[in-house]
PDB file of N, CA and C in Angstrom:
ATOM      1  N   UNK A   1     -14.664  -5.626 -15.275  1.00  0.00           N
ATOM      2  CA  UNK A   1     -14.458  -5.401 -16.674  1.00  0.00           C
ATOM      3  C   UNK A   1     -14.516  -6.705 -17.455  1.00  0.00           C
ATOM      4  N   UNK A   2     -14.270  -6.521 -18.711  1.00  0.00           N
ATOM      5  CA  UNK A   2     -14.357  -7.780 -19.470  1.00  0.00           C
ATOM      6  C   UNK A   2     -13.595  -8.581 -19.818  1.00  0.00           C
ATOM      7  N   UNK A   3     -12.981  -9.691 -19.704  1.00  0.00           N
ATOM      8  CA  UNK A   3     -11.963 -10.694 -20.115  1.00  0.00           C
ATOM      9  C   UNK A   3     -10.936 -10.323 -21.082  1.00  0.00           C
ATOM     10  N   UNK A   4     -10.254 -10.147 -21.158  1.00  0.00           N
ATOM     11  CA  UNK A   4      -9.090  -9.903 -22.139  1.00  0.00           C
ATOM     12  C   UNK A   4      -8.079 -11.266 -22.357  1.00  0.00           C
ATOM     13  N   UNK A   5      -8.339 -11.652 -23.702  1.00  0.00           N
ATOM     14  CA  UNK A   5      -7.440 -13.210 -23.759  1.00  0.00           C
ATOM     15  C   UNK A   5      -6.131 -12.761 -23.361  1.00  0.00           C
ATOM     16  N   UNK A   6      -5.172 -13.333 -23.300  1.00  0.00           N
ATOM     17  CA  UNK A   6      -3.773 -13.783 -23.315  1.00  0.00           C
ATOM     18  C   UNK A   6      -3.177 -13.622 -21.883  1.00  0.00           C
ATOM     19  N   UNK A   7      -1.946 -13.656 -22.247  1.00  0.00           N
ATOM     20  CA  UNK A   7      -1.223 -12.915 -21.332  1.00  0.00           C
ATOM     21  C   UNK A   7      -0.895 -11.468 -20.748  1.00  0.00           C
ATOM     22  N   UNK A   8      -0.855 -11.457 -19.506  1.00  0.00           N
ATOM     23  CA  UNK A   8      -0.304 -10.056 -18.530  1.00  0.00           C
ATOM     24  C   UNK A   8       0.583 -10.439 -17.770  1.00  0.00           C
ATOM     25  N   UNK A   9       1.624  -9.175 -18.089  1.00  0.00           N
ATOM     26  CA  UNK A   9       3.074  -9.284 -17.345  1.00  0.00           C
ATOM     27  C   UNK A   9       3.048  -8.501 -15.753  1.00  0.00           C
ATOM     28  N   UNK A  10       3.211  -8.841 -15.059  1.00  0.00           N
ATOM     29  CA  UNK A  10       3.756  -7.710 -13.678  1.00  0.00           C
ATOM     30  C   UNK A  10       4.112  -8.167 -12.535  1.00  0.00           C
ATOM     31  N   UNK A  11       5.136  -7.380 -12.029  1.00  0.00           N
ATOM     32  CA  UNK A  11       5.679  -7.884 -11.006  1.00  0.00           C
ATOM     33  C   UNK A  11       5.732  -6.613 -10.069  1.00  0.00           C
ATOM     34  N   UNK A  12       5.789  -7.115  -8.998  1.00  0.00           N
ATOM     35  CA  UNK A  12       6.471  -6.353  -8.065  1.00  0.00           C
ATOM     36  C   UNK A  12       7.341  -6.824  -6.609  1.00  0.00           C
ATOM     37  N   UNK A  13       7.295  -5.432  -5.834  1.00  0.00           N
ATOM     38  CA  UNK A  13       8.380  -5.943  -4.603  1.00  0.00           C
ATOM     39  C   UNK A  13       7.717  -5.142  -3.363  1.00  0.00           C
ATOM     40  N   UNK A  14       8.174  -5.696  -1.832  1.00  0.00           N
ATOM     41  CA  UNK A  14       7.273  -5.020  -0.815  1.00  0.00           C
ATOM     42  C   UNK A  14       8.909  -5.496   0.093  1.00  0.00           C
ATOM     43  N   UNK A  15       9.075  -4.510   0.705  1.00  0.00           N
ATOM     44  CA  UNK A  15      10.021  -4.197   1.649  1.00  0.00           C
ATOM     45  C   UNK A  15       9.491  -3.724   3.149  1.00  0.00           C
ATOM     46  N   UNK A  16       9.365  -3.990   4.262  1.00  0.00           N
ATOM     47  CA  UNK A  16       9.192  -4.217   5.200  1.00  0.00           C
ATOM     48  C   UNK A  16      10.109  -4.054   6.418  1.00  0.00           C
ATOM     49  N   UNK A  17      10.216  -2.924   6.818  1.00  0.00           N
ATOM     50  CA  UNK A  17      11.486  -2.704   8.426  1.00  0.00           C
ATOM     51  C   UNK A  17      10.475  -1.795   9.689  1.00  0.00           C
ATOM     52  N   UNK A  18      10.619  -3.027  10.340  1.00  0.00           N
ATOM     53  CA  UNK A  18      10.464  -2.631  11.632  1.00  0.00           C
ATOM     54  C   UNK A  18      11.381  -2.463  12.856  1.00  0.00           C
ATOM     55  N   UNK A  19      10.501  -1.661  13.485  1.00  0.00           N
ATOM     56  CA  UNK A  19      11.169  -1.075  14.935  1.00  0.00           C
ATOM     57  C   UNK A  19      10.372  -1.452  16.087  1.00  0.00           C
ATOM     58  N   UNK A  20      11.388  -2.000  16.859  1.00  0.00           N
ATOM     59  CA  UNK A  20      10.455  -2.355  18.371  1.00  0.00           C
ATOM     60  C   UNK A  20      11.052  -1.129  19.372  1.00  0.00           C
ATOM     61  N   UNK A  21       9.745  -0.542  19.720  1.00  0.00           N
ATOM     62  CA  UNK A  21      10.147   0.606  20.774  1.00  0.00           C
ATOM     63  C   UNK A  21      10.198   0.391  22.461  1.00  0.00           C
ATOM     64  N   UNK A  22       9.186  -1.188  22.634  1.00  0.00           N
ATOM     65  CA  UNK A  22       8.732  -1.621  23.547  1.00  0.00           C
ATOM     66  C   UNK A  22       8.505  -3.195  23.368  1.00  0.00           C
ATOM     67  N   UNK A  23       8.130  -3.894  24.308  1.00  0.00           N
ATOM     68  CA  UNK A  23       7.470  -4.832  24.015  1.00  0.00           C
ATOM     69  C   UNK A  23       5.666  -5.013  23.350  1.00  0.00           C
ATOM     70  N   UNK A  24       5.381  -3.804  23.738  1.00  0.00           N
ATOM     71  CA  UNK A  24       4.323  -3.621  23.327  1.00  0.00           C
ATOM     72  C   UNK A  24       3.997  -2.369  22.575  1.00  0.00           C
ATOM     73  N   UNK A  25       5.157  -2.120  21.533  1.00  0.00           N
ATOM     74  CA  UNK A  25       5.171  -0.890  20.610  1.00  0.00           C
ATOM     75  C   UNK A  25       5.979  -1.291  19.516  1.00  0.00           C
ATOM     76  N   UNK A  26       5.738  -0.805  18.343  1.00  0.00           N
ATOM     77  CA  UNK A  26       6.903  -0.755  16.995  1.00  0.00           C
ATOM     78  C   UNK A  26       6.114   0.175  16.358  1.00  0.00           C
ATOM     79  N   UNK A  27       7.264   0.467  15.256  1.00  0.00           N
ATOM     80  CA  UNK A  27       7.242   1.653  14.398  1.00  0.00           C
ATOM     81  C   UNK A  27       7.044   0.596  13.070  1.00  0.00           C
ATOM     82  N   UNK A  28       6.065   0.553  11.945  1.00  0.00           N
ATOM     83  CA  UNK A  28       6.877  -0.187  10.612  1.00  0.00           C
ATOM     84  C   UNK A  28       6.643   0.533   9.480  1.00  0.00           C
ATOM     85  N   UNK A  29       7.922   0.282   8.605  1.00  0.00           N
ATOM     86  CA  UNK A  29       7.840   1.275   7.631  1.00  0.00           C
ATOM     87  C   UNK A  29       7.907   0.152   6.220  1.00  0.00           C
ATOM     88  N   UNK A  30       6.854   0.522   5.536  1.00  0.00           N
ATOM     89  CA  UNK A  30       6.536  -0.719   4.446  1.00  0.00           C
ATOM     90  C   UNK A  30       6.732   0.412   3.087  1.00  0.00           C
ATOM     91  N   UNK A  31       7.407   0.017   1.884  1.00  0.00           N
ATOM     92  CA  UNK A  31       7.868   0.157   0.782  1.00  0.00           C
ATOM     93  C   UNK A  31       6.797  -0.942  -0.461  1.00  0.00           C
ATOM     94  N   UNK A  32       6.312  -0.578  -1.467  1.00  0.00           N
ATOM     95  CA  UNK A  32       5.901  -1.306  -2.336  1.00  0.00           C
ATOM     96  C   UNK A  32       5.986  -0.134  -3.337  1.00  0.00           C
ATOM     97  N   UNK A  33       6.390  -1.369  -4.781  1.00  0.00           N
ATOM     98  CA  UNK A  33       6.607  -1.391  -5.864  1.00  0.00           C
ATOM     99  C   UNK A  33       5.714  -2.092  -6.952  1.00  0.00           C
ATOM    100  N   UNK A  34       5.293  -1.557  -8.173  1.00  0.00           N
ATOM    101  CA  UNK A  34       4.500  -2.764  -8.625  1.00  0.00           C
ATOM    102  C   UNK A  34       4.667  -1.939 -10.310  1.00  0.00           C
ATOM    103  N   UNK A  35       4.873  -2.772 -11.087  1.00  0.00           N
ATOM    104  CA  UNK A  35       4.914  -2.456 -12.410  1.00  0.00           C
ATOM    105  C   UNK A  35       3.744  -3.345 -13.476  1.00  0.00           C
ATOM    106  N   UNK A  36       3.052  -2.808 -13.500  1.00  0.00           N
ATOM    107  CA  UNK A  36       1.838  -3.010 -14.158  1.00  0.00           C
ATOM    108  C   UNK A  36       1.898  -2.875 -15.793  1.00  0.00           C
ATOM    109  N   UNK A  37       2.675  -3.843 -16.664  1.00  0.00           N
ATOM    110  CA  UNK A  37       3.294  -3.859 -17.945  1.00  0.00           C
ATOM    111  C   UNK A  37       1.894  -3.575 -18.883  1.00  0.00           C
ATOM    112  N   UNK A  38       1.082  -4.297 -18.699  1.00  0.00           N
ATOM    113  CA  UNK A  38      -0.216  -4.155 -20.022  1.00  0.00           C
ATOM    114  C   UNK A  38      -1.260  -3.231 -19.046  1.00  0.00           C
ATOM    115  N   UNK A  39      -1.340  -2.850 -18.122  1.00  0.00           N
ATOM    116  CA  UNK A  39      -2.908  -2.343 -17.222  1.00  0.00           C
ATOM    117  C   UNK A  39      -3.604  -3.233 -17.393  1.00  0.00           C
ATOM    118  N   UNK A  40      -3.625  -4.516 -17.228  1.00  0.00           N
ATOM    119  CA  UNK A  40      -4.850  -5.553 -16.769  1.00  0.00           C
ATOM    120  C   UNK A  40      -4.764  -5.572 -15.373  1.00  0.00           C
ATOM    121  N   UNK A  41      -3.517  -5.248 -14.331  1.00  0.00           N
ATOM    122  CA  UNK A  41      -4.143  -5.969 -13.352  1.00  0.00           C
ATOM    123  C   UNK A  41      -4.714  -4.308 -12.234  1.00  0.00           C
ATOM    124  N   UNK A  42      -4.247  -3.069 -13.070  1.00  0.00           N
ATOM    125  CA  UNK A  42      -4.532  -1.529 -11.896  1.00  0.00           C
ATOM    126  C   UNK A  42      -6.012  -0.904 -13.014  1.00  0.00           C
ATOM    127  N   UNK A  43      -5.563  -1.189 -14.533  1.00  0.00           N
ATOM    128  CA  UNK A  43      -6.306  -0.631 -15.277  1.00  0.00           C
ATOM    129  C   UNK A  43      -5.333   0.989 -15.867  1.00  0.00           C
ATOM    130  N   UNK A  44      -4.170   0.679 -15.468  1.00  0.00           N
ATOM    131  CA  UNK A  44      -3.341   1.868 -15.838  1.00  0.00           C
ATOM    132  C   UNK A  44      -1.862   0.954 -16.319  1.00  0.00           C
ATOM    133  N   UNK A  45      -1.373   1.196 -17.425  1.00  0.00           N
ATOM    134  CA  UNK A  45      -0.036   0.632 -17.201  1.00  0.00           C
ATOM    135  C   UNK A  45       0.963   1.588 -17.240  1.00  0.00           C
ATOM    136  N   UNK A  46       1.517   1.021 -16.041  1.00  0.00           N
ATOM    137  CA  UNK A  46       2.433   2.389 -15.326  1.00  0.00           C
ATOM    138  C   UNK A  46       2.984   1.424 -13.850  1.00  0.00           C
ATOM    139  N   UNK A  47       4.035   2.367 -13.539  1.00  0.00           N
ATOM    140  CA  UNK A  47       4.977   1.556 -12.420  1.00  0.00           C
ATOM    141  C   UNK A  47       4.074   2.516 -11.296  1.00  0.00           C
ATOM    142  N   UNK A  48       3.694   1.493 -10.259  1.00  0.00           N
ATOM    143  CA  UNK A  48       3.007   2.148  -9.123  1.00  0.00           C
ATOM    144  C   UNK A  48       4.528   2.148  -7.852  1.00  0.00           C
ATOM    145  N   UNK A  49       3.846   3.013  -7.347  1.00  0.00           N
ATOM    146  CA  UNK A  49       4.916   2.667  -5.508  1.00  0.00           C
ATOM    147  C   UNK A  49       4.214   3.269  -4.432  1.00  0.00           C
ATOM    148  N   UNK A  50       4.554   3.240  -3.263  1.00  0.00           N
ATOM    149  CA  UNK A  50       3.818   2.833  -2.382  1.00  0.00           C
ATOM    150  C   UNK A  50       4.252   2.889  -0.968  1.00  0.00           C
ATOM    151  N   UNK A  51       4.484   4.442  -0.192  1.00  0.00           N
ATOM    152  CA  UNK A  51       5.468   4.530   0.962  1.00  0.00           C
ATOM    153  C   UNK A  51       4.546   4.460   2.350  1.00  0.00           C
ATOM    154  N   UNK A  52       4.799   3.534   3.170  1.00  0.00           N
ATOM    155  CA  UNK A  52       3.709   3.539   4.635  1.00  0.00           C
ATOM    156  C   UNK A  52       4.178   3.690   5.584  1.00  0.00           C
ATOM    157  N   UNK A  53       3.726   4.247   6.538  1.00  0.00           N
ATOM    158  CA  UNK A  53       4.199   4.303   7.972  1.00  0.00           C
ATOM    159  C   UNK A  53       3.415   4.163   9.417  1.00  0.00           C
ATOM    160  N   UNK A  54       3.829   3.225  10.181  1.00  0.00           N
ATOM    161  CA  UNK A  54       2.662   2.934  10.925  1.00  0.00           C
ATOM    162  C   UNK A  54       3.156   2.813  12.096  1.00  0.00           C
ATOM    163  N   UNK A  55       2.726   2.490  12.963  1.00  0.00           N
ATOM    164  CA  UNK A  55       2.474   2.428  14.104  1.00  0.00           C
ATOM    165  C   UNK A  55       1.668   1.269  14.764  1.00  0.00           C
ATOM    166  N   UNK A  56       2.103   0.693  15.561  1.00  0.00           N
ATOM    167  CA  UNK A  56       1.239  -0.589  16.342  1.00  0.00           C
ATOM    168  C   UNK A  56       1.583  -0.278  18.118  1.00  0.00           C
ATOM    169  N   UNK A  57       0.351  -0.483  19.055  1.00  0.00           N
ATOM    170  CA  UNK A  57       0.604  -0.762  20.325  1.00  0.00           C
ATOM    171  C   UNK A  57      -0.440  -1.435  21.177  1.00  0.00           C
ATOM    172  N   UNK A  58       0.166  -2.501  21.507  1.00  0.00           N
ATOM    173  CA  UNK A  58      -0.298  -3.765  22.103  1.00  0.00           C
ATOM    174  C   UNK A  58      -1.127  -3.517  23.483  1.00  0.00           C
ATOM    175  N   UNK A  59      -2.100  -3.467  23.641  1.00  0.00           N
ATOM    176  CA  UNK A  59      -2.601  -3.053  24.933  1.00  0.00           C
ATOM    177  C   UNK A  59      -3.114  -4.445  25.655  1.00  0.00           C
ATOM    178  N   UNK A  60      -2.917  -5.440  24.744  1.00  0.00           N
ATOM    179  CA  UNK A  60      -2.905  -6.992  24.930  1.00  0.00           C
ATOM    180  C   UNK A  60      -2.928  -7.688  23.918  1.00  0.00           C
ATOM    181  N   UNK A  61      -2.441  -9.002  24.222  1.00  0.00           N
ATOM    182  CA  UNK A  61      -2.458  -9.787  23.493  1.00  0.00           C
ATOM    183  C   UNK A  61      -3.087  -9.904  22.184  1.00  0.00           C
ATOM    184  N   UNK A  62      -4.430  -9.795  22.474  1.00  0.00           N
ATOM    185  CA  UNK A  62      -5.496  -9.989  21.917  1.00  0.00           C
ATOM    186  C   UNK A  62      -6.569  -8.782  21.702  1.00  0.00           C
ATOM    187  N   UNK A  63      -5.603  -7.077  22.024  1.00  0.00           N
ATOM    188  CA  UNK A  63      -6.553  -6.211  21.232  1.00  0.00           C
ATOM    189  C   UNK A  63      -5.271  -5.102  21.149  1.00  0.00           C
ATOM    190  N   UNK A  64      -5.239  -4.822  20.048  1.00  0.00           N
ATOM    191  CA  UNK A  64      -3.913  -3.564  19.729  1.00  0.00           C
ATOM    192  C   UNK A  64      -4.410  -2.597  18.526  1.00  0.00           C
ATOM    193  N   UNK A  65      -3.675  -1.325  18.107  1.00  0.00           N
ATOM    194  CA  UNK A  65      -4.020  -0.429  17.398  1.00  0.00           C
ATOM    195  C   UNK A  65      -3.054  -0.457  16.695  1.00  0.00           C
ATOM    196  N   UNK A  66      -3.532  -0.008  15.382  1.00  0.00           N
ATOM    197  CA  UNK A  66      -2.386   0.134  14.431  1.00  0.00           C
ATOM    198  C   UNK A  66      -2.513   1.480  13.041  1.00  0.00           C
ATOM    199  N   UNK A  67      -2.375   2.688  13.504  1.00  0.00           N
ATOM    200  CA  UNK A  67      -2.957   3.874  12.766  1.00  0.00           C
ATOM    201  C   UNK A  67      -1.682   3.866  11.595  1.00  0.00           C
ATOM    202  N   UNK A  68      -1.511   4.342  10.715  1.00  0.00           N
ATOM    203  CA  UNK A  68      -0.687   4.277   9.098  1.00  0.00           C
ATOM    204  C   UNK A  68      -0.826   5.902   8.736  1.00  0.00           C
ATOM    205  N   UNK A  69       0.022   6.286   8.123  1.00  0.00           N
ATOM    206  CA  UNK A  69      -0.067   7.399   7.023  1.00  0.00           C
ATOM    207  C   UNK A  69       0.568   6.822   5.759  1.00  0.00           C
ATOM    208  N   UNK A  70      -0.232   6.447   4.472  1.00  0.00           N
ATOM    209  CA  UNK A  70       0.762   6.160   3.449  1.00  0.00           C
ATOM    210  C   UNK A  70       0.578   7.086   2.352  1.00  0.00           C
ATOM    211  N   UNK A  71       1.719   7.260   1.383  1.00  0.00           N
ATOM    212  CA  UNK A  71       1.610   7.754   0.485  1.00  0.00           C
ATOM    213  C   UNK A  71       1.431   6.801  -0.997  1.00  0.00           C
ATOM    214  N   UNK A  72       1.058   7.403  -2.237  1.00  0.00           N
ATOM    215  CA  UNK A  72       1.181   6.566  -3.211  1.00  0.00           C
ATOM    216  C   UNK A  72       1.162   7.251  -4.563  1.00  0.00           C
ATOM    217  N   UNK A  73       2.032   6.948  -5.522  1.00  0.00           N
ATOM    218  CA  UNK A  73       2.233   7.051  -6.551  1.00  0.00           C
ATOM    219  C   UNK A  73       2.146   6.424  -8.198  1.00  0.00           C
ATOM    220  N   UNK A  74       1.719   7.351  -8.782  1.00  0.00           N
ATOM    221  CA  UNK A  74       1.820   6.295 -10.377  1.00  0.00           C
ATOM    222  C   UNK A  74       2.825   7.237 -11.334  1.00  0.00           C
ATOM    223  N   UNK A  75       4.033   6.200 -11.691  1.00  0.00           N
ATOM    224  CA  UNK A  75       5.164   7.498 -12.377  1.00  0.00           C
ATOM    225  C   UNK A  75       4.832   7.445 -14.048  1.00  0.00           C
ATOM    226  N   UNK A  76       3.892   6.914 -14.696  1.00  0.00           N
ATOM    227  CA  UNK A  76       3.946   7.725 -16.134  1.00  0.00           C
ATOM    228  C   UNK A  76       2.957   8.914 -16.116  1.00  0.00           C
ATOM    229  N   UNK A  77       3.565   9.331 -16.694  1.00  0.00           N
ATOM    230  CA  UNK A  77       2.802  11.308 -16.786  1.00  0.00           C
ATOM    231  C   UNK A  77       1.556  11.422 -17.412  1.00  0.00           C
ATOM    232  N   UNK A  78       1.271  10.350 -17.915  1.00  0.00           N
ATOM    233  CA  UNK A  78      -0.641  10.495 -18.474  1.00  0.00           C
ATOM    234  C   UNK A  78      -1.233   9.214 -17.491  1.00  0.00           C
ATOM    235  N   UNK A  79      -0.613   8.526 -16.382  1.00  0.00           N
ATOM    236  CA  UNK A  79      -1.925   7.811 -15.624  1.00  0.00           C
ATOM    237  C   UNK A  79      -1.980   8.630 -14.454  1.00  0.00           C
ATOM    238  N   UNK A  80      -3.270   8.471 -14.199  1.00  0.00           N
ATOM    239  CA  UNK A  80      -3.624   9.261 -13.017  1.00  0.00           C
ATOM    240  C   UNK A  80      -5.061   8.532 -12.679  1.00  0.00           C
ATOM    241  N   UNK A  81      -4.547   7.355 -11.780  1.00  0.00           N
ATOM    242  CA  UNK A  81      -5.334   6.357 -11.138  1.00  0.00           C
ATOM    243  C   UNK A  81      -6.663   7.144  -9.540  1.00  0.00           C
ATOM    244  N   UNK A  82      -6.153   7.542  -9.250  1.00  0.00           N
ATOM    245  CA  UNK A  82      -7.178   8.257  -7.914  1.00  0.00           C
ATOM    246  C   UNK A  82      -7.519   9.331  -8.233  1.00  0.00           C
ATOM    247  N   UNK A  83      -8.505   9.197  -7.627  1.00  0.00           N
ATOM    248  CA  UNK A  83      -9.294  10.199  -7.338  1.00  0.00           C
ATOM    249  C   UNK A  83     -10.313  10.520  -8.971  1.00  0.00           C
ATOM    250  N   UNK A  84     -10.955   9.721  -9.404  1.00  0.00           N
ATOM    251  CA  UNK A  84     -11.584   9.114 -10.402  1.00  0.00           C
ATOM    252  C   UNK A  84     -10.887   9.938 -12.171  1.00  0.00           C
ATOM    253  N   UNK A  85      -9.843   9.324 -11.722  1.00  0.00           N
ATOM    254  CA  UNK A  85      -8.936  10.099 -12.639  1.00  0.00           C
ATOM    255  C   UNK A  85      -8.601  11.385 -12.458  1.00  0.00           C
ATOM    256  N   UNK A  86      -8.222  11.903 -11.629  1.00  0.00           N
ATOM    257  CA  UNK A  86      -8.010  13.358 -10.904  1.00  0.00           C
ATOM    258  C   UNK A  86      -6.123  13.806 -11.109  1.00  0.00           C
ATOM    259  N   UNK A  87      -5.569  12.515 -10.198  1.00  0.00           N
ATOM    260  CA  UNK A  87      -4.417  13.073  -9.692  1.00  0.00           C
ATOM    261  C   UNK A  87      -3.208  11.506 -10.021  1.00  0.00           C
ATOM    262  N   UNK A  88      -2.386  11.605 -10.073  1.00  0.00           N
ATOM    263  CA  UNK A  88      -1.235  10.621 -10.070  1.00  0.00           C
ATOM    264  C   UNK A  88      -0.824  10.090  -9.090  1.00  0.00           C
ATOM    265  N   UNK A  89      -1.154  10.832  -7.875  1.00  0.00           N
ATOM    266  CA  UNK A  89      -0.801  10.530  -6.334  1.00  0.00           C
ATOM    267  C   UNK A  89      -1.561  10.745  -5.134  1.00  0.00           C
ATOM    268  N   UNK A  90      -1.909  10.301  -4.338  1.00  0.00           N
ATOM    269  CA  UNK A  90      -2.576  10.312  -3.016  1.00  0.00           C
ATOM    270  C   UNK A  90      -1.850   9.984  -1.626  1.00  0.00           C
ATOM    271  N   UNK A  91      -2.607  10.517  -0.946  1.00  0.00           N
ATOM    272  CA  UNK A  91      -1.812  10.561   0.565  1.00  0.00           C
ATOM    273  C   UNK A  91      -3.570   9.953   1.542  1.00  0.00           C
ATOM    274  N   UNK A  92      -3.317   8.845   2.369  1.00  0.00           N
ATOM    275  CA  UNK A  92      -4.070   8.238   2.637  1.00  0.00           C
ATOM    276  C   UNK A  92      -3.350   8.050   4.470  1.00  0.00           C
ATOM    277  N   UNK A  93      -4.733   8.504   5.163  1.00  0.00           N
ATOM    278  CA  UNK A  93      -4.022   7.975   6.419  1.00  0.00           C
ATOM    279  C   UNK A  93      -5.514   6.896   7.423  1.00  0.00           C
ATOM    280  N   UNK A  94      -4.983   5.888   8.030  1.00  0.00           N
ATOM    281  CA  UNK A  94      -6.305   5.214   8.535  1.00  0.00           C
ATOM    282  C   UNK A  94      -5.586   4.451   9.670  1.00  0.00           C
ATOM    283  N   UNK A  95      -6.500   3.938  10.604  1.00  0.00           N
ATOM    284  CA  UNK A  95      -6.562   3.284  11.672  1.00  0.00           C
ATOM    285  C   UNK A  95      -7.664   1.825  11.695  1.00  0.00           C
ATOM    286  N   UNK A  96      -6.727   0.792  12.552  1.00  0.00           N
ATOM    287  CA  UNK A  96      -7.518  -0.098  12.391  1.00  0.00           C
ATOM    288  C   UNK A  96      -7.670  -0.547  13.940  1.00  0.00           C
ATOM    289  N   UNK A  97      -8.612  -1.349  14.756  1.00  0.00           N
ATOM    290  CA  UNK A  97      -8.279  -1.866  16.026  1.00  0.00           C
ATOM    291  C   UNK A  97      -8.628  -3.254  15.759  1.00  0.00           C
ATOM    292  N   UNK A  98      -7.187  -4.275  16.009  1.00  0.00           N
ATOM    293  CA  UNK A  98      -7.642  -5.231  16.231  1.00  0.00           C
ATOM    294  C   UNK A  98      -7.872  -6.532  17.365  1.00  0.00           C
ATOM    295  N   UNK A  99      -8.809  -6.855  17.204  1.00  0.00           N
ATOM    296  CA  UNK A  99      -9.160  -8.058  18.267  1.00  0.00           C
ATOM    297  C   UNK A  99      -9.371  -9.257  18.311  1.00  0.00           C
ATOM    298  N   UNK A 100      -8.233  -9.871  18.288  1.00  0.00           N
ATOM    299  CA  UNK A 100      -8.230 -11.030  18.489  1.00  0.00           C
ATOM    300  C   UNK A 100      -8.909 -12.348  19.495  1.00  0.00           C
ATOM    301  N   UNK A 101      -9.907 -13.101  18.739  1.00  0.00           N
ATOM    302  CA  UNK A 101     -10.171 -14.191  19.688  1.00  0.00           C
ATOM    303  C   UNK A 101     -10.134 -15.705  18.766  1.00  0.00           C
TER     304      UNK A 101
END
């Protein structure tokens, strides 16, 4: 999009608790918050949040899986960011494998 002079306000917060089930297992459950005061930085101004849940297991060092289900939200009643302006909220689930060298 196009430059907009001045200033943009926003902040947010990300909360983070994990669980070790194993040495080579945890559960983590990630929380985000984000208040987007003018919509310069989502293109909506509106308080976003942001609930995840995942899963990691180490099959070595250097190659492990980590599949997620998150949810997500926008709480003012006229933004509706996904789904190309569709809906206020989405439910998103994905897997990643990574390998480390």
């Amino acid at each position: 999009g196009t430059t907009i002079p001045g200033l943009s306000g926003a902040f947010g917060a990300v909360n983070y608790f994990q669980i070790l089930l194993t040495s080579g297992d945890y559960i983590s459950i990630r929380n985000d918050y984000l208040n987007d005061l003018q919509g310069q930085r989502t293109g909506f101004k509106t308080q976003f949040s942001s609930h995840t849940l995942g899963y990691v297991h180490y099959f070595a060092d250097w190659f492990y899986v980590r599949p997620e289900v998150r949810y997500e939200r926008a709480w003012t009643n006229a933004a509706t960011p996904y789904d190309n302006g569709q809906w206020a909220n989405q439910t998103t689930a994905s897997m990643d494998f990574i390998l480390r060298f």
